[in-house]
Protein backbone atom coordinates (compact mmCIF):
# COMPACT_ATOMS: atom_id res chain seq x y z
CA UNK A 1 169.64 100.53 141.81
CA UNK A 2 168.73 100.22 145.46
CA UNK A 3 165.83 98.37 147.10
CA UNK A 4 163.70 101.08 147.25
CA UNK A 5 164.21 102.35 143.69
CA UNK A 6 163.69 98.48 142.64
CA UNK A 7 160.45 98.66 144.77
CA UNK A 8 159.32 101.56 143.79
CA UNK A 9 159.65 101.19 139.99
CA UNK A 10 157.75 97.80 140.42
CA UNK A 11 155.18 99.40 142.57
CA UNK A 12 154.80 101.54 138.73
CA UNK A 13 154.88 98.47 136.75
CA UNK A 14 158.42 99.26 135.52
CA UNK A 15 160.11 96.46 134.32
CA UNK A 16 163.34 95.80 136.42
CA UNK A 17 166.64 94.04 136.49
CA UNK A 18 165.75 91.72 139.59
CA UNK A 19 162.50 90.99 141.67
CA UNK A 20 162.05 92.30 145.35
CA UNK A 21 161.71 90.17 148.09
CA UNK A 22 159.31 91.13 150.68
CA UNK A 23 159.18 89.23 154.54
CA UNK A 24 156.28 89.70 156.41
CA UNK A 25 158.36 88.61 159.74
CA UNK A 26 156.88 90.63 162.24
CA UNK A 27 156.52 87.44 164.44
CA UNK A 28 159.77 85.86 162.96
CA UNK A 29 161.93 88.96 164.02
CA UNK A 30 160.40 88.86 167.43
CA UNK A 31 161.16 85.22 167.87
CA UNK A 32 164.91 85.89 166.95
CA UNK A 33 165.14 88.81 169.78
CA UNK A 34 164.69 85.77 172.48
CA UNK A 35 162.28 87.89 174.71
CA UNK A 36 158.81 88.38 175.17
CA UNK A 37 156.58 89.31 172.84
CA UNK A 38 154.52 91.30 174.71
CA UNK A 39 157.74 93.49 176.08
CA UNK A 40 158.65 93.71 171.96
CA UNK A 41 155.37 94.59 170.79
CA UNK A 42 155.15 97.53 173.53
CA UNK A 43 158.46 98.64 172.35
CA UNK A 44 160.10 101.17 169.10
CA UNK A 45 163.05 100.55 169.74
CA UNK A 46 162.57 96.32 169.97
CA UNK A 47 160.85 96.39 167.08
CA UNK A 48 162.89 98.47 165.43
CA UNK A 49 166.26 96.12 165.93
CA UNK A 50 164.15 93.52 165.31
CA UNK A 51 163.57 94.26 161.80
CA UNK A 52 167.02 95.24 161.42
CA UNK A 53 168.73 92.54 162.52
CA UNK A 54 166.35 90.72 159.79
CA UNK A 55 167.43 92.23 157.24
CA UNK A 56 170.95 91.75 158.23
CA UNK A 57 170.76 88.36 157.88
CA UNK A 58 168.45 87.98 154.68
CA UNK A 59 169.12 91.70 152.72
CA UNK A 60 165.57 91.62 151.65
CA UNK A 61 164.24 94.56 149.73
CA UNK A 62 160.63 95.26 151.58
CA UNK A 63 160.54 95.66 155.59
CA UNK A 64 156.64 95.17 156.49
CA UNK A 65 156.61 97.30 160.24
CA UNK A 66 153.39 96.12 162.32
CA UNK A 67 152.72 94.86 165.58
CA UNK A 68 149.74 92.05 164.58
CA UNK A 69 146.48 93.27 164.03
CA UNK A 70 144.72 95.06 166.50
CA UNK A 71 146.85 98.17 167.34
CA UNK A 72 143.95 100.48 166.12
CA UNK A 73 141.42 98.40 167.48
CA UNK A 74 143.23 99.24 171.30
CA UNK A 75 143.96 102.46 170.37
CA UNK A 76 139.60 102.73 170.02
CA UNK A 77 138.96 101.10 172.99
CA UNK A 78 138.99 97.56 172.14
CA UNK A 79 140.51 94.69 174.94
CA UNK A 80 143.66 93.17 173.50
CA UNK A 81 145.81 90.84 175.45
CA UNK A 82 149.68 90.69 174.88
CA UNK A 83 150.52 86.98 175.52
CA UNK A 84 154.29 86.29 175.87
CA UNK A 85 154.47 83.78 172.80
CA UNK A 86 151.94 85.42 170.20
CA UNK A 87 150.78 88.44 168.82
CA UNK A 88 148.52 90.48 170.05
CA UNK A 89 144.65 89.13 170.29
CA UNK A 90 141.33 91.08 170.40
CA UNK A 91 139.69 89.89 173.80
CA UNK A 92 136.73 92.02 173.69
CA UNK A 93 134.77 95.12 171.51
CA UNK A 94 135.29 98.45 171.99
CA UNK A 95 131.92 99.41 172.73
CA UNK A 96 128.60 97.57 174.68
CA UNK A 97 125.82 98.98 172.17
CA UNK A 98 125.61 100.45 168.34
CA UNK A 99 124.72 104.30 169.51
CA UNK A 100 128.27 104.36 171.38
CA UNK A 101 129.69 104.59 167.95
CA UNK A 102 129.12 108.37 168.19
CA UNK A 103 131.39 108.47 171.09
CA UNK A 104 134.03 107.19 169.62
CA UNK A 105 137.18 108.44 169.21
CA UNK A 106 139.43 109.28 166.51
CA UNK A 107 143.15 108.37 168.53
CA UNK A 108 145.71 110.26 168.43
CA UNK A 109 148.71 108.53 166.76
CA UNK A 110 151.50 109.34 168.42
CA UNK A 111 149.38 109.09 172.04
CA UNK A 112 146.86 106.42 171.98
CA UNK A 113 147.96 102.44 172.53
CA UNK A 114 151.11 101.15 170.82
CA UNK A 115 150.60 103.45 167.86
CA UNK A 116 153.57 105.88 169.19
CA UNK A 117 156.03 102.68 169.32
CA UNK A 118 154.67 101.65 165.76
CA UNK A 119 155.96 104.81 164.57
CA UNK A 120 158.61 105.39 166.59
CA UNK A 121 160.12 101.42 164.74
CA UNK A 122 159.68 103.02 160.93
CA UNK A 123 161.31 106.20 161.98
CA UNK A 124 164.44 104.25 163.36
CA UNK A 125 164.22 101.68 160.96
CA UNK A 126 164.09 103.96 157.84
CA UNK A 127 167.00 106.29 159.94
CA UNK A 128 168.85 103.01 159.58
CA UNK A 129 168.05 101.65 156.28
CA UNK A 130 167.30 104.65 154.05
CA UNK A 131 168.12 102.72 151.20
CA UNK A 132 165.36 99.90 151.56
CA UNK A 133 161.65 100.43 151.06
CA UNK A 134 159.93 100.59 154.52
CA UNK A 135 156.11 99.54 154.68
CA UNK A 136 154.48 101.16 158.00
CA UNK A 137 151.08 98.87 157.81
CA UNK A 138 148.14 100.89 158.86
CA UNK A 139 146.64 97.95 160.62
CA UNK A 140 142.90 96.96 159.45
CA UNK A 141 140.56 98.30 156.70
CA UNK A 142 137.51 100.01 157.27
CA UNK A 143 135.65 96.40 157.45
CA UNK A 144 137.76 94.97 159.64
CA UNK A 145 138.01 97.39 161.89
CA UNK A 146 134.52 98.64 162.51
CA UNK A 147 133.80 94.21 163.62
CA UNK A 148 136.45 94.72 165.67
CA UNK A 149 135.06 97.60 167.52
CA UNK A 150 131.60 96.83 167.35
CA UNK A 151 132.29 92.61 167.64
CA UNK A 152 132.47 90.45 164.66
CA UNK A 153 129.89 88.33 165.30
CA UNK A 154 127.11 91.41 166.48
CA UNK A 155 128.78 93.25 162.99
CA UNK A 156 127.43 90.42 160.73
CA UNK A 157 124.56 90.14 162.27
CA UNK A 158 123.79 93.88 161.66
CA UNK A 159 124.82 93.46 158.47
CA UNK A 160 122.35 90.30 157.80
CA UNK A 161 119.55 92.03 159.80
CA UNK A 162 119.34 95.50 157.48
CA UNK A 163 118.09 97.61 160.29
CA UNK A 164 120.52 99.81 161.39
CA UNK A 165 122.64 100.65 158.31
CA UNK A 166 122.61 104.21 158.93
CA UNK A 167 124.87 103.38 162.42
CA UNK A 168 126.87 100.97 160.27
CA UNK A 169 127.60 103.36 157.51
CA UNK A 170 128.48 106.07 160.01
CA UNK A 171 131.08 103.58 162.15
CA UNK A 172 132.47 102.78 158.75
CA UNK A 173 132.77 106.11 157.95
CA UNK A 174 134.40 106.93 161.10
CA UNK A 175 137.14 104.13 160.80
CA UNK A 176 137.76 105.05 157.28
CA UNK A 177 138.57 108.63 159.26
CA UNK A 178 141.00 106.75 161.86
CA UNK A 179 143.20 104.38 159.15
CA UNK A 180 143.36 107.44 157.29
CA UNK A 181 144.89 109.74 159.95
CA UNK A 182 147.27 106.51 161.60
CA UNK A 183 148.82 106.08 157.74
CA UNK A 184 149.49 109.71 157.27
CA UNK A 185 151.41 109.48 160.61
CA UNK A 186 153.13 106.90 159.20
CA UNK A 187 154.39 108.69 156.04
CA UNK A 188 154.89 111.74 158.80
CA UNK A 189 157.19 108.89 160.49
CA UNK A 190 159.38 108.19 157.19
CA UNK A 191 157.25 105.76 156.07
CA UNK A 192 157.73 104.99 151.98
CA UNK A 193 154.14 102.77 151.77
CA UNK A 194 151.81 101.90 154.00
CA UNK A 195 149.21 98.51 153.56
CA UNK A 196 145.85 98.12 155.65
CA UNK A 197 144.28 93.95 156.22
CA UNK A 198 140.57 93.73 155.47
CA UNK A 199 140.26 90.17 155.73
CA UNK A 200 137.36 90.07 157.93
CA UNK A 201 135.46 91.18 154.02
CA UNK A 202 136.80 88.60 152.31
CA UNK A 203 135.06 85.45 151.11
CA UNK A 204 135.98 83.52 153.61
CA UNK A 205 134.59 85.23 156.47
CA UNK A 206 131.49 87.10 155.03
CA UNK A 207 128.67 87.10 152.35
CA UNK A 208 130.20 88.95 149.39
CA UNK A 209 127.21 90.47 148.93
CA UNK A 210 128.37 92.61 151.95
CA UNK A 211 131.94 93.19 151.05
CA UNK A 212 130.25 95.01 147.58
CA UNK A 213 127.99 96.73 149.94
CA UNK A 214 129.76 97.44 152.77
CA UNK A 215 133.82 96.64 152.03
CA UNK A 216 134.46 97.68 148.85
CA UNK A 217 133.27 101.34 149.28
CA UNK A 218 135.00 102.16 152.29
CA UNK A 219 138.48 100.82 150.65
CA UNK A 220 137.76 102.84 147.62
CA UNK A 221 137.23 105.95 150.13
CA UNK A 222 140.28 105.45 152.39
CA UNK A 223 142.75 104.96 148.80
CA UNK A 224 141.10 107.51 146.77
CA UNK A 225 141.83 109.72 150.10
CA UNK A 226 145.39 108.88 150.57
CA UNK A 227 146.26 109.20 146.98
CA UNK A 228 145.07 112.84 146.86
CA UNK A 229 146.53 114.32 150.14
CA UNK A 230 149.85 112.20 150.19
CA UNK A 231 149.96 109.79 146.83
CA UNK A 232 152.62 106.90 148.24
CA UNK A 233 151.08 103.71 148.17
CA UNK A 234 149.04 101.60 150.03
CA UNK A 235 148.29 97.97 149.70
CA UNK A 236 145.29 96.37 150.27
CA UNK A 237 145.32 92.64 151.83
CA UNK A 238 142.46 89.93 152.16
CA UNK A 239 143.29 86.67 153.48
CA UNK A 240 142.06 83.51 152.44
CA UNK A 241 140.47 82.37 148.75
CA UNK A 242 140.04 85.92 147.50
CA UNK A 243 139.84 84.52 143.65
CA UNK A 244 136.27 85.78 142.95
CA UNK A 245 136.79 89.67 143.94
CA UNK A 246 140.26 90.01 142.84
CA UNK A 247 138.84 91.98 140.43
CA UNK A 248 137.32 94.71 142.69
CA UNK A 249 140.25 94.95 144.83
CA UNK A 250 142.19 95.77 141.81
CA UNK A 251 139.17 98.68 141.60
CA UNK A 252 139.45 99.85 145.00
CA UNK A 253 142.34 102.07 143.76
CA UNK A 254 145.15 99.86 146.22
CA UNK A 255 148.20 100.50 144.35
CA UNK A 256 149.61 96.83 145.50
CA UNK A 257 147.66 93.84 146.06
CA UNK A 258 149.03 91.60 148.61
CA UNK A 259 147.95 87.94 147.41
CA UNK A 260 147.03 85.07 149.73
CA UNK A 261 148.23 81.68 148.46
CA UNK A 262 144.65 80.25 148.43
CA UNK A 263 144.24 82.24 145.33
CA UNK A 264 143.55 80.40 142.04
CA UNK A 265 146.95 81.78 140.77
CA UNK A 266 146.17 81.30 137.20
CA UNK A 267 143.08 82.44 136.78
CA UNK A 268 144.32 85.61 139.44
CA UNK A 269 147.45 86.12 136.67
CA UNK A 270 145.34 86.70 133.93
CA UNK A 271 142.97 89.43 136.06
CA UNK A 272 145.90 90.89 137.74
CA UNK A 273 147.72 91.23 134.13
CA UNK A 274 149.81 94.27 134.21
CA UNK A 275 147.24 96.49 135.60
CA UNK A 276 148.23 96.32 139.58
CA UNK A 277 151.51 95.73 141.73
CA UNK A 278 150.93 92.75 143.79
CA UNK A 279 152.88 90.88 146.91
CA UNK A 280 153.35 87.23 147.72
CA UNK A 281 152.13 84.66 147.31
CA UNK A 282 153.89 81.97 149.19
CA UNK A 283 152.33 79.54 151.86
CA UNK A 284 153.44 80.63 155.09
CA UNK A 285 152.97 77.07 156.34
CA UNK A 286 154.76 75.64 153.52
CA UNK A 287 157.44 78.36 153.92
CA UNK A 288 157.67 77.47 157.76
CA UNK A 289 157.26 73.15 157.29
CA UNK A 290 159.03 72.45 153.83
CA UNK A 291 162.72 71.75 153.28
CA UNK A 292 165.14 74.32 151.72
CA UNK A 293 164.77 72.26 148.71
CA UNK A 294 160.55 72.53 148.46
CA UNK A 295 160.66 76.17 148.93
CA UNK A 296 163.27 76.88 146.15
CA UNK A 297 161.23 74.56 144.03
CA UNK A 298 157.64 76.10 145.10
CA UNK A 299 159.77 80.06 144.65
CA UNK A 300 160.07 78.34 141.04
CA UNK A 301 157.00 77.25 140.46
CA UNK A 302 155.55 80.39 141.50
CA UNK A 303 158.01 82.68 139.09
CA UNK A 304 157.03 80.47 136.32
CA UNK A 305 153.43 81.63 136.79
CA UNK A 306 153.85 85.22 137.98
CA UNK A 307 157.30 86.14 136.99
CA UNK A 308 156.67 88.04 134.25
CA UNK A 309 154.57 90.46 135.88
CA UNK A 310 156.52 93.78 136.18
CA UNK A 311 154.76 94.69 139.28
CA UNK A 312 155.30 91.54 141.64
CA UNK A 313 157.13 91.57 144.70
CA UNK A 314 158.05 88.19 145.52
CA UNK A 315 157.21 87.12 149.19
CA UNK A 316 154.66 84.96 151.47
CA UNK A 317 151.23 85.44 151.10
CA UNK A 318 150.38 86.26 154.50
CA UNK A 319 152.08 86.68 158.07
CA UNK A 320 155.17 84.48 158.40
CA UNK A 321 154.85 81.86 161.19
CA UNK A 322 157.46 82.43 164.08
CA UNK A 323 159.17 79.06 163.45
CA UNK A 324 159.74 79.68 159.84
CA UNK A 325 163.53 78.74 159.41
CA UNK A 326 166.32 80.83 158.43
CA UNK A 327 167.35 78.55 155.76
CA UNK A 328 164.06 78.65 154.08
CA UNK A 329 164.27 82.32 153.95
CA UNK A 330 166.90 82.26 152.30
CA UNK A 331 166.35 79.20 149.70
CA UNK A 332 163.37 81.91 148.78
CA UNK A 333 164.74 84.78 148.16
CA UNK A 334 167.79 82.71 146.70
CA UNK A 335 165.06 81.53 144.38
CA UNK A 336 163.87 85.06 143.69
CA UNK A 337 167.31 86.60 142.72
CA UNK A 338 168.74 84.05 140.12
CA UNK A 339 164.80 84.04 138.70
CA UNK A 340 166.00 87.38 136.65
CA UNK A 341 170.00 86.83 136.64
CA UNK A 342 170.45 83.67 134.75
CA UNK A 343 169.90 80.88 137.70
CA UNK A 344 166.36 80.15 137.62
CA UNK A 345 164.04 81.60 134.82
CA UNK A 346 164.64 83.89 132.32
């Protein structure tokens, strides 16, 4: 069985002869290129031997294709600086005042910002490693996205205020539109899944009140979307302590959940159960600090919690940090392959 047969029958909740091993390395492979950023991120063909050469060196199963988190946000209009040593930042909104929002537009994939080079990588990387599953993120949820264009701060504040939910609802609607349209380029591209971030919903950012009201519907819209005109699958992400709406992510229709490691992992297990494919959740920070030694151990620890789940696909729970060393990487996913073959767990 390949990697993307492996991933794909966990993705169904098929029980399998090993786990996968996901690495979201975006910054990681940069790093190892020894060049700027910027000049990377800007760049198909970069980031497409970027990820290659990673999984030359660690034979993961998962390659998670992005460019940070604000390639739709650019491609809208947004200001987003390209430092030399980081990813990409949002520097300003994409619009002064909450009627522009009906002059926005939808962009056009394979024209508008970076998103031609983001799908120019998964085509070259999935020319190159047919065999493996490819994940071409779609970049932010509906949530996410509509603070970024409108401004986080002036998007809560609407959302506290209650006065001009008709404008919100129709932005919402309209970046629900835009993910939609960048992930089906990305299937178009060779794409085999595709995974948006709506962290800017989760608890830790906003009243949950407002991720039921405003978050939740818009992620059920976008996935019950995708599923009928294409049916690969999606993830949905939420950084930070998600514990409390676990359960209504699972709802949303995502067909993986990609777990933070704030999560209260038992009490996550039990509502996860075997009803959703999920991804992580290592500690980035751990996974970049810690010895070889700690992250076998914490791998273990992990597998002893979740590793009975048919539908987990063992990796960190968020972005990798660039520093994160080569020989953690592969204590992990060292940790991940004797966990089903006799070296580790069952």
């Amino acid at each position: 069985m390949n990697s993307l047969e492996l991933v794909n029958r966990t993705i169904k909740l098929e029980r399998t002869e090993r786990i996968p091993v996901d690495l979201h390395n975006f910054t990681v492979a940069a790093e190892d290129m020894g060049m700027s950023y910027s000049r990377i991120f800007h760049s198909g063909d970069l980031m497409a031997e970027a990820q290659v050469r990673q999984w030359e060196k660690y034979g993961h199963d998962m390659l998670l294709l992005e460019n940070g988190t604000a390639a739709l946000a650019e491609a809208m209009g947004c200001d987003v600086v390209y430092p030399d040593d980081n990813p990409p930042r949002l520097k300003g909104p994409g619009i002064r005042k909450l009627s522009d929002i009906y002059s926005l537009p939808v962009p056009d994939p394979t024209e508008d910002g970076t998103l031609p080079e983001l799908l120019k990588a998964t085509s070259l990387v999935k020319e190159e490693l047919d065999e493996q599953f490819v994940m071409g993120r779609g970049d932010q949820g509906p949530f996410s996205l509509a603070s970024m264009v409108l401004g986080m701060e002036r998007f809560l504040m609407e959302l506290s205020k209650g006065e001009n939910l008709r404008e919100i609802n129709d932005l919402l609607d309209h970046c629900t539109e835009v993910i939609k349209t960048y992930i089906e380029a990305q299937f178009d591209a060779g794409a085999d899944g595709s995974s948006i971030g709506d962290s800017i919903a989760g608890p830790d950012v906003c009243n949950p009140r407002h991720y039921y009201e405003f978050g939740l519907p818009y992620e059920k819209k976008l996935f019950s979307s995708l599923q009928k005109s294409r049916g690969h699958p999606v993830s949905l992400h939420i950084c930070g302590d998600a514990t409390d709406i676990v359960g209504d992510m699972i709802d949303t229709g995502a067909d993986i959940l990609e777990l933070d490691y704030k999560i209260d992992m038992k009490k996550v297990r039990r509502l996860v159960d075997n009803r959703v494919s999920f991804l992580g959740p290592l500690d980035p920070v751990l996974f970049s600090k810690g010895t070889p030694d700690e992250i076998y151990d914490r791998t273990v620890e992990l597998l002893s919690i979740w590793g009975d789940h048919d539908g987990m696909i063992f990796g960190p729970g968020c972005a990798m940090n660039a520093n994160t060393p080569g020989e953690n990487i592969k204590a992990m996913i060292g940790a991940v392959r004797d966990y089903r073959t006799g070296g580790g767990g069952e």
